[in-house]
C-alpha atoms as a PDB file:
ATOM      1  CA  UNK A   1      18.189  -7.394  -2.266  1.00  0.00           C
ATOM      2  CA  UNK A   2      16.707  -6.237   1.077  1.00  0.00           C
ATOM      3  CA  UNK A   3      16.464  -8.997   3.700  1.00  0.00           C
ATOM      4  CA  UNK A   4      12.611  -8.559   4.238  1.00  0.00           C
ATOM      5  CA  UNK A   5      12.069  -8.458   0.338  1.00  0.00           C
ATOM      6  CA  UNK A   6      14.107 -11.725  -0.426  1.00  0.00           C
ATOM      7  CA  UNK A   7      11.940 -12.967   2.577  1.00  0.00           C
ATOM      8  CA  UNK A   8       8.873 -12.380   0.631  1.00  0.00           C
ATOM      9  CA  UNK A   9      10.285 -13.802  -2.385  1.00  0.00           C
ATOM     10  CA  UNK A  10      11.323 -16.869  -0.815  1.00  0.00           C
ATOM     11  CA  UNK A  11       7.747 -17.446   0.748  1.00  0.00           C
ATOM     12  CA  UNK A  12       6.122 -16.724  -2.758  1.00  0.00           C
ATOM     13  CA  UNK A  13       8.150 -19.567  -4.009  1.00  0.00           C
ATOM     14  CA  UNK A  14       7.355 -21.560  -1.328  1.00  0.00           C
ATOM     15  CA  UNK A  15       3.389 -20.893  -1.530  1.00  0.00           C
ATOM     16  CA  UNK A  16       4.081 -21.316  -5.525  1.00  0.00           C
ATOM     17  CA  UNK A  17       5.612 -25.102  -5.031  1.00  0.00           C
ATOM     18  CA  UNK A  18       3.001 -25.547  -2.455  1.00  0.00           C
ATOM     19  CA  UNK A  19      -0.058 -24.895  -4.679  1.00  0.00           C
ATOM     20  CA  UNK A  20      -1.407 -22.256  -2.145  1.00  0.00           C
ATOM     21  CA  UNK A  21      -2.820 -19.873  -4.620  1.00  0.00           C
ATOM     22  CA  UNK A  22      -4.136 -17.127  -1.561  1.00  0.00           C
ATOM     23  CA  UNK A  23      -0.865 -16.708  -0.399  1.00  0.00           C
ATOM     24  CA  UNK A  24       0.838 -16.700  -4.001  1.00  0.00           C
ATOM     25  CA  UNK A  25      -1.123 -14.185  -5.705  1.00  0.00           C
ATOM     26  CA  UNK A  26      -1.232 -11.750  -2.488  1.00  0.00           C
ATOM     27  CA  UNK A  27       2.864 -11.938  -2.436  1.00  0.00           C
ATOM     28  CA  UNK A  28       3.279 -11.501  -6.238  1.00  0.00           C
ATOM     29  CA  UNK A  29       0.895  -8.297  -5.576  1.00  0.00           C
ATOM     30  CA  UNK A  30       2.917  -7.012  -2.839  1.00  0.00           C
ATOM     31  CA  UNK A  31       6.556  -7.895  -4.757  1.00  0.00           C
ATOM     32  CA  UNK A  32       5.105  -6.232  -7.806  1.00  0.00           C
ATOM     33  CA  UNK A  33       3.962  -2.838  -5.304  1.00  0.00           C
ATOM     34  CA  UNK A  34       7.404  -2.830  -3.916  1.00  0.00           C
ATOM     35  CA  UNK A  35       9.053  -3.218  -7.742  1.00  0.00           C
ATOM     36  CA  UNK A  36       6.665  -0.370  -8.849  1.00  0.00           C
ATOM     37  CA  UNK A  37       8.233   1.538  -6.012  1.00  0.00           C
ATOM     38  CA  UNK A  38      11.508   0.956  -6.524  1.00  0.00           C
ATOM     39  CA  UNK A  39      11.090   2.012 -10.177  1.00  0.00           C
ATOM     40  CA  UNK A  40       9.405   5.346  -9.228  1.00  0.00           C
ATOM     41  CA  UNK A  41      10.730   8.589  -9.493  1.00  0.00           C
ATOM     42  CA  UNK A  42      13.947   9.457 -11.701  1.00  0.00           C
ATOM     43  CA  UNK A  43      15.842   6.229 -11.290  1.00  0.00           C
ATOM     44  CA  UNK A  44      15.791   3.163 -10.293  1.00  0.00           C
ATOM     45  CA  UNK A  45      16.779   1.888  -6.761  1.00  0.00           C
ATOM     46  CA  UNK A  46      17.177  -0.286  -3.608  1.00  0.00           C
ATOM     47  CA  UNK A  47      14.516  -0.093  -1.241  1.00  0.00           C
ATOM     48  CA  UNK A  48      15.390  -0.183   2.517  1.00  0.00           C
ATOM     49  CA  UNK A  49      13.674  -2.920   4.871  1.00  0.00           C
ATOM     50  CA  UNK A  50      12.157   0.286   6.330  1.00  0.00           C
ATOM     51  CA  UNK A  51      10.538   1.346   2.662  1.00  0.00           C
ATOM     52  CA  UNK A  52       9.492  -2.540   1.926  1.00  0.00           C
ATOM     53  CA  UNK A  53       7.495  -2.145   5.454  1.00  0.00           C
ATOM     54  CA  UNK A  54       6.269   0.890   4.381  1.00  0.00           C
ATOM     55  CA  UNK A  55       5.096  -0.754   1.432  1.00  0.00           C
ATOM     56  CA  UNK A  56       3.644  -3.865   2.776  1.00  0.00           C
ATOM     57  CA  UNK A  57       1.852  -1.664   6.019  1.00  0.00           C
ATOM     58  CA  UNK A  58       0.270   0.126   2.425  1.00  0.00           C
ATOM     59  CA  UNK A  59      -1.440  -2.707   0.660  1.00  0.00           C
ATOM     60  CA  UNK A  60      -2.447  -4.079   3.817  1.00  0.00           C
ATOM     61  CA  UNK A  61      -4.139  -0.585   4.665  1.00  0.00           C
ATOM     62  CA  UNK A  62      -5.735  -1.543   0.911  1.00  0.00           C
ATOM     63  CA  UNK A  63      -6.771  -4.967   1.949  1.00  0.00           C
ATOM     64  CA  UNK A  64      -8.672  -3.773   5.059  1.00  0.00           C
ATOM     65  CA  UNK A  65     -10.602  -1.241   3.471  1.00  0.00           C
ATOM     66  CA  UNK A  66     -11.585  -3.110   0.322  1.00  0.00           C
ATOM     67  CA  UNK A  67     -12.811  -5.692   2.889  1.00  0.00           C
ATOM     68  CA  UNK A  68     -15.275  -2.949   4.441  1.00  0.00           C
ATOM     69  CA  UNK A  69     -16.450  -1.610   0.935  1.00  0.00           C
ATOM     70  CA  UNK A  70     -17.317  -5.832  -0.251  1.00  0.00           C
ATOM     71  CA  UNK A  71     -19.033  -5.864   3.217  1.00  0.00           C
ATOM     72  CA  UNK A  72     -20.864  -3.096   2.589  1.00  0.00           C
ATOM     73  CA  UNK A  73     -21.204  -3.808  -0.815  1.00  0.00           C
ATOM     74  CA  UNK A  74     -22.993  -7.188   0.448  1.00  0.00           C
ATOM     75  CA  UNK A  75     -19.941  -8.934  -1.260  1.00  0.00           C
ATOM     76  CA  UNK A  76     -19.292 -11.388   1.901  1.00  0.00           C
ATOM     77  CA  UNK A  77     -16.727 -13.701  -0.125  1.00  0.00           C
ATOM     78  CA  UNK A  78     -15.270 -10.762  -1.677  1.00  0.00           C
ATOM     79  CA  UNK A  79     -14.693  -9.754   1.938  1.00  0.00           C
ATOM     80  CA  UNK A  80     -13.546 -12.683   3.155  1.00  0.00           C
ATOM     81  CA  UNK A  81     -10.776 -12.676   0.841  1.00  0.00           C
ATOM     82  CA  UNK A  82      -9.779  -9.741   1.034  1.00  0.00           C
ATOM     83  CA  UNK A  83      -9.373 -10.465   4.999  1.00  0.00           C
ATOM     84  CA  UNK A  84      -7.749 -13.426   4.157  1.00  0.00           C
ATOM     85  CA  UNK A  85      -5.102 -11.807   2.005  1.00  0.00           C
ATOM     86  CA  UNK A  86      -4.619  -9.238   5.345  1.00  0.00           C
ATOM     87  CA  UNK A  87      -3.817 -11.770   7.371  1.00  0.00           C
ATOM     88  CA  UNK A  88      -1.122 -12.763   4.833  1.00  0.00           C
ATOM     89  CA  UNK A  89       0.637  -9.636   4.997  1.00  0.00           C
ATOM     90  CA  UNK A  90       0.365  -9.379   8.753  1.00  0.00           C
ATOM     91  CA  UNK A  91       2.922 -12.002   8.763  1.00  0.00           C
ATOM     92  CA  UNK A  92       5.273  -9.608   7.692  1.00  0.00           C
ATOM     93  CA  UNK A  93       4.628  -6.086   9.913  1.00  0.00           C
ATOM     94  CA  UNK A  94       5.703  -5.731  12.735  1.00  0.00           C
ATOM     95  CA  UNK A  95       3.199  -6.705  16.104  1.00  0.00           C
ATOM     96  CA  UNK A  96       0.136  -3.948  16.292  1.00  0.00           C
ATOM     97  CA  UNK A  97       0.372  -2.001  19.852  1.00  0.00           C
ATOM     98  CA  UNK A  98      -3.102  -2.825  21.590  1.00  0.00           C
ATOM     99  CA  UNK A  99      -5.668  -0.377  22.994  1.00  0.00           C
ATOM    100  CA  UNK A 100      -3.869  -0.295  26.658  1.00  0.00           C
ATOM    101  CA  UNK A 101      -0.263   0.028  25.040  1.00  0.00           C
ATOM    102  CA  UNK A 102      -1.418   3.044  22.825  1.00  0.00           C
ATOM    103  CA  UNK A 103      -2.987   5.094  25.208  1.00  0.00           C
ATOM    104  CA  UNK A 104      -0.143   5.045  27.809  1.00  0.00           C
ATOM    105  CA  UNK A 105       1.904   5.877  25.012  1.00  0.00           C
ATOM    106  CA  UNK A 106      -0.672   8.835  24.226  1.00  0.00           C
ATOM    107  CA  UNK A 107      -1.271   9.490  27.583  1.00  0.00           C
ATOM    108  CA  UNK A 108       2.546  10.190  28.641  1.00  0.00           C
ATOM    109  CA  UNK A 109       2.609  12.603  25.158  1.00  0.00           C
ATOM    110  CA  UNK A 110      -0.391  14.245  26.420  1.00  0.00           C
ATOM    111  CA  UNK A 111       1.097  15.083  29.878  1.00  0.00           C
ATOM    112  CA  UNK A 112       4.110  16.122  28.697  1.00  0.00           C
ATOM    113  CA  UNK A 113       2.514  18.638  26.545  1.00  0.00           C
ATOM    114  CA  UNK A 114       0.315  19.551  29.681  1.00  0.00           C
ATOM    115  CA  UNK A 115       3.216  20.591  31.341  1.00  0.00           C
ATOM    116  CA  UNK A 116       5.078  22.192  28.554  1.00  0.00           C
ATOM    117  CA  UNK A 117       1.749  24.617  28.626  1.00  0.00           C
ATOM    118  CA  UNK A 118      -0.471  23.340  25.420  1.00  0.00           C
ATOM    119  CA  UNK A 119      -4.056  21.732  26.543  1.00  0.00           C
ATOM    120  CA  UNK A 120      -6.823  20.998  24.213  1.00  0.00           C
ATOM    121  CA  UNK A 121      -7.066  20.121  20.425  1.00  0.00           C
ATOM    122  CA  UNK A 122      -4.173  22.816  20.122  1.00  0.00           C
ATOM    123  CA  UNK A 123      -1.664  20.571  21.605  1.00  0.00           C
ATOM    124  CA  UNK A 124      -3.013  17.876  19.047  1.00  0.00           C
ATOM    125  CA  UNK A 125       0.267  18.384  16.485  1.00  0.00           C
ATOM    126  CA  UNK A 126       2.078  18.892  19.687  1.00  0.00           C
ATOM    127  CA  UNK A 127       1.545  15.661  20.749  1.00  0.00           C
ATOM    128  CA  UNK A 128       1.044  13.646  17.807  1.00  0.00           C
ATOM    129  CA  UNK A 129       4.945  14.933  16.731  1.00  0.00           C
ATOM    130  CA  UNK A 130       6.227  12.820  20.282  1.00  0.00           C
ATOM    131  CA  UNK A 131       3.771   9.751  19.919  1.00  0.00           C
ATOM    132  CA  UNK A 132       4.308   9.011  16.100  1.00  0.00           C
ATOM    133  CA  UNK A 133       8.138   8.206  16.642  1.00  0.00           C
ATOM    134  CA  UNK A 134       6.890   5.993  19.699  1.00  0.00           C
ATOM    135  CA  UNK A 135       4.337   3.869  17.694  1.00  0.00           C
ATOM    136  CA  UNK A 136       5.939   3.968  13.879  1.00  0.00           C
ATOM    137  CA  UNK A 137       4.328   1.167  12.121  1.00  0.00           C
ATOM    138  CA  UNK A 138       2.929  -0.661  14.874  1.00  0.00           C
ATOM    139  CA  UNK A 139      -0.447   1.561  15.241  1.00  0.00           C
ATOM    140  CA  UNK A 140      -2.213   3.180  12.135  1.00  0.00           C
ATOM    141  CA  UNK A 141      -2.325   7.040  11.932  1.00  0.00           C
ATOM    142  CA  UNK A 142      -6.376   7.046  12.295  1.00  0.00           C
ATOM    143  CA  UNK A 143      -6.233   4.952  15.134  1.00  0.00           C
ATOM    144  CA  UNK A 144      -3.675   7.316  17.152  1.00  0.00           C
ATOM    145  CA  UNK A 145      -5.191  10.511  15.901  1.00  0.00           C
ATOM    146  CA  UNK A 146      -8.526   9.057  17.492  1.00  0.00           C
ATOM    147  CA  UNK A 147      -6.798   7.854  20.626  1.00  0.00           C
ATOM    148  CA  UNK A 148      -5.547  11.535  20.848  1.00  0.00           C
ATOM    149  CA  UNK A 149      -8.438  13.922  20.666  1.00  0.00           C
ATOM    150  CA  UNK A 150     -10.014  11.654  23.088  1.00  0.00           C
ATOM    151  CA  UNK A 151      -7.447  11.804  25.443  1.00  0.00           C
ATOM    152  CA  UNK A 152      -6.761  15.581  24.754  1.00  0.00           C
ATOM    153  CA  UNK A 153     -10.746  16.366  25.245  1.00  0.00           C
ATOM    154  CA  UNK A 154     -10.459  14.551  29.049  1.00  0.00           C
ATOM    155  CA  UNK A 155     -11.735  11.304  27.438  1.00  0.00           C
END
């Protein structure tokens, strides 16, 4: 078993014996997401601690935007929960990258395409291809993207 997935198995133990049902049924939900993965395709394997972060960065991604629909949905406990069950899984991904770190990370992509000759939003897969490496699972896609076109526009 994968270090970061006995991890999670230990703590859903722990939360079990401890009574604390958020934390329980949000782990059993994101054991049972990696076991669904693992069981996917042809046959049945091993998931990296890599894949298990993928996995976990995944529901989380779920959690946050289920949390804006119930918010919308003027569902504020519904919400809340949801939130709460984010938090959970923040535990276990790795430290977000915060507005200032991303966009000198952008900001040297988007100079180095300047001087490899592409400006504007046609040097936007250009430089997206050098900052995703850079930021892997410590910024979401959307957030970069936006990040970006701003900075590619003169923003």
């Amino acid at each position: 078993m994968t270090t970061l997935k006995s991890k999670l198995q230990a703590d859903l133990n722990a939360a079990i014996k401890g009574r604390d049902e958020l934390r329980s049924s949000t782990l059993r939900m994101t054991l049972a997401a990696v076991t669904k993965e693992e069981v996917a395709g042809k046959e049945k394997r091993e998931l990296s601690d890599d894949e298990v972060q993928k996995v976990i960065t995944r529901e989380a991604k779920k959690r946050r935007e289920a949390a804006d629909a119930f918010a919308q949905g003027n569902r504020p406990e519904q919400a809340e929960r949801e939130r709460a069950e984010g938090e959970v899984l923040a535990e276990y991904l790795p430290k977000q990258l915060s507005d200032d770190e991303l966009e000198r990370i952008v900001a040297e992509a988007v100079a180095e395409a300047k001087a490899a000759g592409a400006e504007g939003p046609r040097a936007m897969g250009q430089v997206m291809k050098t900052v995703n490496p850079k930021v892997a699972g410590q910024a979401e896609g959307g957030r970069v993207a936006a990040t970006v076109k701003r900075l590619l526009a003169g923003g």
